[in-house]
Structure formats: structure tokens, C-alpha cells
Protein backbone atom coordinates (compact mmCIF):
# COMPACT_ATOMS: atom_id res chain seq x y z
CA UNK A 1 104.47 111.63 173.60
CA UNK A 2 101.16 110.39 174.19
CA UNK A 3 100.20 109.71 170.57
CA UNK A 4 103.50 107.35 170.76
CA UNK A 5 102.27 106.01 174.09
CA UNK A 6 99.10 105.19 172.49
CA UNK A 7 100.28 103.49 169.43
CA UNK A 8 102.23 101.16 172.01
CA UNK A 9 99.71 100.37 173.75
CA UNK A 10 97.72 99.79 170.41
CA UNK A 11 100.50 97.45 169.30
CA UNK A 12 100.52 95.60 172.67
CA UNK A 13 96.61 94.95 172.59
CA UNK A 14 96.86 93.42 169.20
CA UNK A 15 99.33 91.12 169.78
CA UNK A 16 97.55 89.96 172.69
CA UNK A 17 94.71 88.81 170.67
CA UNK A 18 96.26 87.56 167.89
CA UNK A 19 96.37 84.08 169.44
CA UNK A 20 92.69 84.49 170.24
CA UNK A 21 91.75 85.39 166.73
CA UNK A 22 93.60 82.24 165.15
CA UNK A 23 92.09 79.61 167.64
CA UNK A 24 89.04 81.21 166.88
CA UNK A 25 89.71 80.49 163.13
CA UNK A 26 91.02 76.97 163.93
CA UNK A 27 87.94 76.28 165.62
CA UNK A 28 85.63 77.82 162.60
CA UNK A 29 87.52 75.60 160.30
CA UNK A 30 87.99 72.18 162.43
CA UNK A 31 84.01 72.64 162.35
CA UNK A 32 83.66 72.66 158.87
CA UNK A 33 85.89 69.79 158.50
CA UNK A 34 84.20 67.81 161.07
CA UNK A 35 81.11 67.19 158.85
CA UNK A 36 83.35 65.56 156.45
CA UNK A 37 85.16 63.37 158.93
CA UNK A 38 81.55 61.80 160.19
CA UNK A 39 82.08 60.17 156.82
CA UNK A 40 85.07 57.89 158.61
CA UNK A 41 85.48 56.10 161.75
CA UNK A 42 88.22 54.12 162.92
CA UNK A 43 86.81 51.10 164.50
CA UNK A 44 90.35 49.26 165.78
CA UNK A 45 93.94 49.25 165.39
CA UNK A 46 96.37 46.67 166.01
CA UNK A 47 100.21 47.44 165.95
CA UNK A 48 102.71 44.46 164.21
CA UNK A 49 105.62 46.08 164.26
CA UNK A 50 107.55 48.82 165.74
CA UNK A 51 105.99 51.18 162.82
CA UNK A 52 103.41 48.76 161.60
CA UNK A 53 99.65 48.68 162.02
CA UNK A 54 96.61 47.03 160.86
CA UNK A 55 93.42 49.54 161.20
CA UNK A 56 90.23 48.67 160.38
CA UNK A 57 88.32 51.90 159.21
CA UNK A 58 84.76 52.18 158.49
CA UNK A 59 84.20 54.78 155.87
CA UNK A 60 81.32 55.74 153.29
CA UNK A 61 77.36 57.56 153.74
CA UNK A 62 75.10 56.05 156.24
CA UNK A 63 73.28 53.99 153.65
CA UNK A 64 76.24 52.64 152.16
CA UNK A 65 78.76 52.02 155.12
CA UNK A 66 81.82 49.41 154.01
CA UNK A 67 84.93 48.27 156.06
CA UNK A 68 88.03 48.60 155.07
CA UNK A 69 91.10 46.79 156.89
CA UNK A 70 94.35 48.38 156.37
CA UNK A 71 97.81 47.90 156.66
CA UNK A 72 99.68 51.33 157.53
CA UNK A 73 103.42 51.22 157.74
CA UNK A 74 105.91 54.63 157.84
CA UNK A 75 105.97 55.04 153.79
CA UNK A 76 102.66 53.64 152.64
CA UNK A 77 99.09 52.64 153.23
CA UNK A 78 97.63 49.53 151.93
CA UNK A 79 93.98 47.70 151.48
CA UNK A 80 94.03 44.29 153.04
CA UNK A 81 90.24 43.46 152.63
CA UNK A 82 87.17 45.17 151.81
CA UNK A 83 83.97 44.19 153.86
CA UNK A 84 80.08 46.14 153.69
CA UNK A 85 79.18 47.42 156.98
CA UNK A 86 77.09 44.96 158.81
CA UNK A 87 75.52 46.98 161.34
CA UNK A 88 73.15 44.18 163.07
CA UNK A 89 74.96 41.08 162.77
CA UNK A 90 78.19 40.97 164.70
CA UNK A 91 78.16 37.24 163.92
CA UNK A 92 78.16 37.32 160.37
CA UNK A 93 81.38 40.18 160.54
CA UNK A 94 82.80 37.82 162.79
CA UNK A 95 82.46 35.25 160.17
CA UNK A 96 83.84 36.99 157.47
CA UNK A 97 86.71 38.21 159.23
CA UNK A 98 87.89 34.97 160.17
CA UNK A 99 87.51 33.85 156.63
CA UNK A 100 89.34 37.07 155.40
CA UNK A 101 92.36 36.00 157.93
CA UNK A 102 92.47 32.32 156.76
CA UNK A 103 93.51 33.01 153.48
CA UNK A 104 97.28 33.49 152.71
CA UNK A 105 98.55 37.31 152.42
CA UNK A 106 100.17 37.68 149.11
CA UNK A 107 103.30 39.62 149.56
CA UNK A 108 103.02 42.73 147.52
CA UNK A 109 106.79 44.40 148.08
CA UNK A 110 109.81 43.96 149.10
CA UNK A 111 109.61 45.86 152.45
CA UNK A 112 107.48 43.11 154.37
């Protein structure tokens, strides 16, 4: 009787920290990850549609930073423009994005 009672309350315990022990692990692993995701930032996103978005994402090493703008839909992902990082002059990204949305899109598929 008490060997059974103790198995029980064996069982019982482990259950009870088997939620622990996978958040733990979640958290070991969304740790390791995050060193890789320093590599990206999101810097804006602008919806166009009910399941359309332009994002502008600035990705790459510290030395080598580059923005890419983005068009996300539902199905696919697609690279509008490609800019390097300008980290001083706001002025001159300014500039170049204006230029970037002057010229015409060119309409890629049928699903625009």
C-alpha cells in the first residue's frame, strides 16, 4: 500500500514539473537563437491591404548593415529595393527612398 502510495505521489510530482522543465528548455533555446536574430531588425511596417505589407528590414553584420524593403503578402515574400545601411545620414536614406518610390513598380504576378 504505501509503495503504491508512493509511486503516486512520484507520478504526481513529475507531472507537475514537466511544464517547468520545458519552459526551462524554451528559454535555453530562445537564448541561443537570440544571437542569431541580432543579425535582423525590423525597422517599419506598413499594411496595403487586408493581408498585405511593406516591411522594411535591416539585416546583415554590424560592418556590413543593408536595408531591405519588402513586400509580404499571405503566400509569398518579395524584395522591393535593396539599400546599404546608412547609419549617420538620415538625409541621404531619405533621399534614396524617395527616389526608390518614384520609379514605377513592375508587376511581377498575377496576384497584385
Amino acid at each position: 500500500m504505501t509503495q503504491t502510495l508512493l509511486l503516486l505521489v512520484l507520478l504526481v510530482a513529475a507531472l507537475a514539473a514537466l511544464p517547468w522543465l520545458i519552459r526551462r528548455l524554451q528559454q535555453q533555446r530562445a537564448g541561443q537563437l537570440g544571437q542569431a536574430g541580432a543579425m535582423s531588425r525590423v525597422l517599419s511596417a506598413v499594411a496595403v491591404g487586408p493581408q498585405q505589407r511593406v516591411v522594411t528590414v535591416e539585416v546583415g553584420p554590424p560592418q556590413q548593415r543593408t536595408v531591405l524593403v519588402l513586400g509580404v503578402t499571405a503566400q509569398n515574400i518579395n524584395c522591393l529595393h535593396v539599400l546599404p545601411a546608412v547609419a549617420t545620414d538620415g538625409a541621404r536614406f531619405a533621399a534614396e527612398m524617395a527616389a526608390a518610390r518614384a520609379q514605377p513598380l513592375v508587376d511581377g504576378g498575377a496576384d497584385a
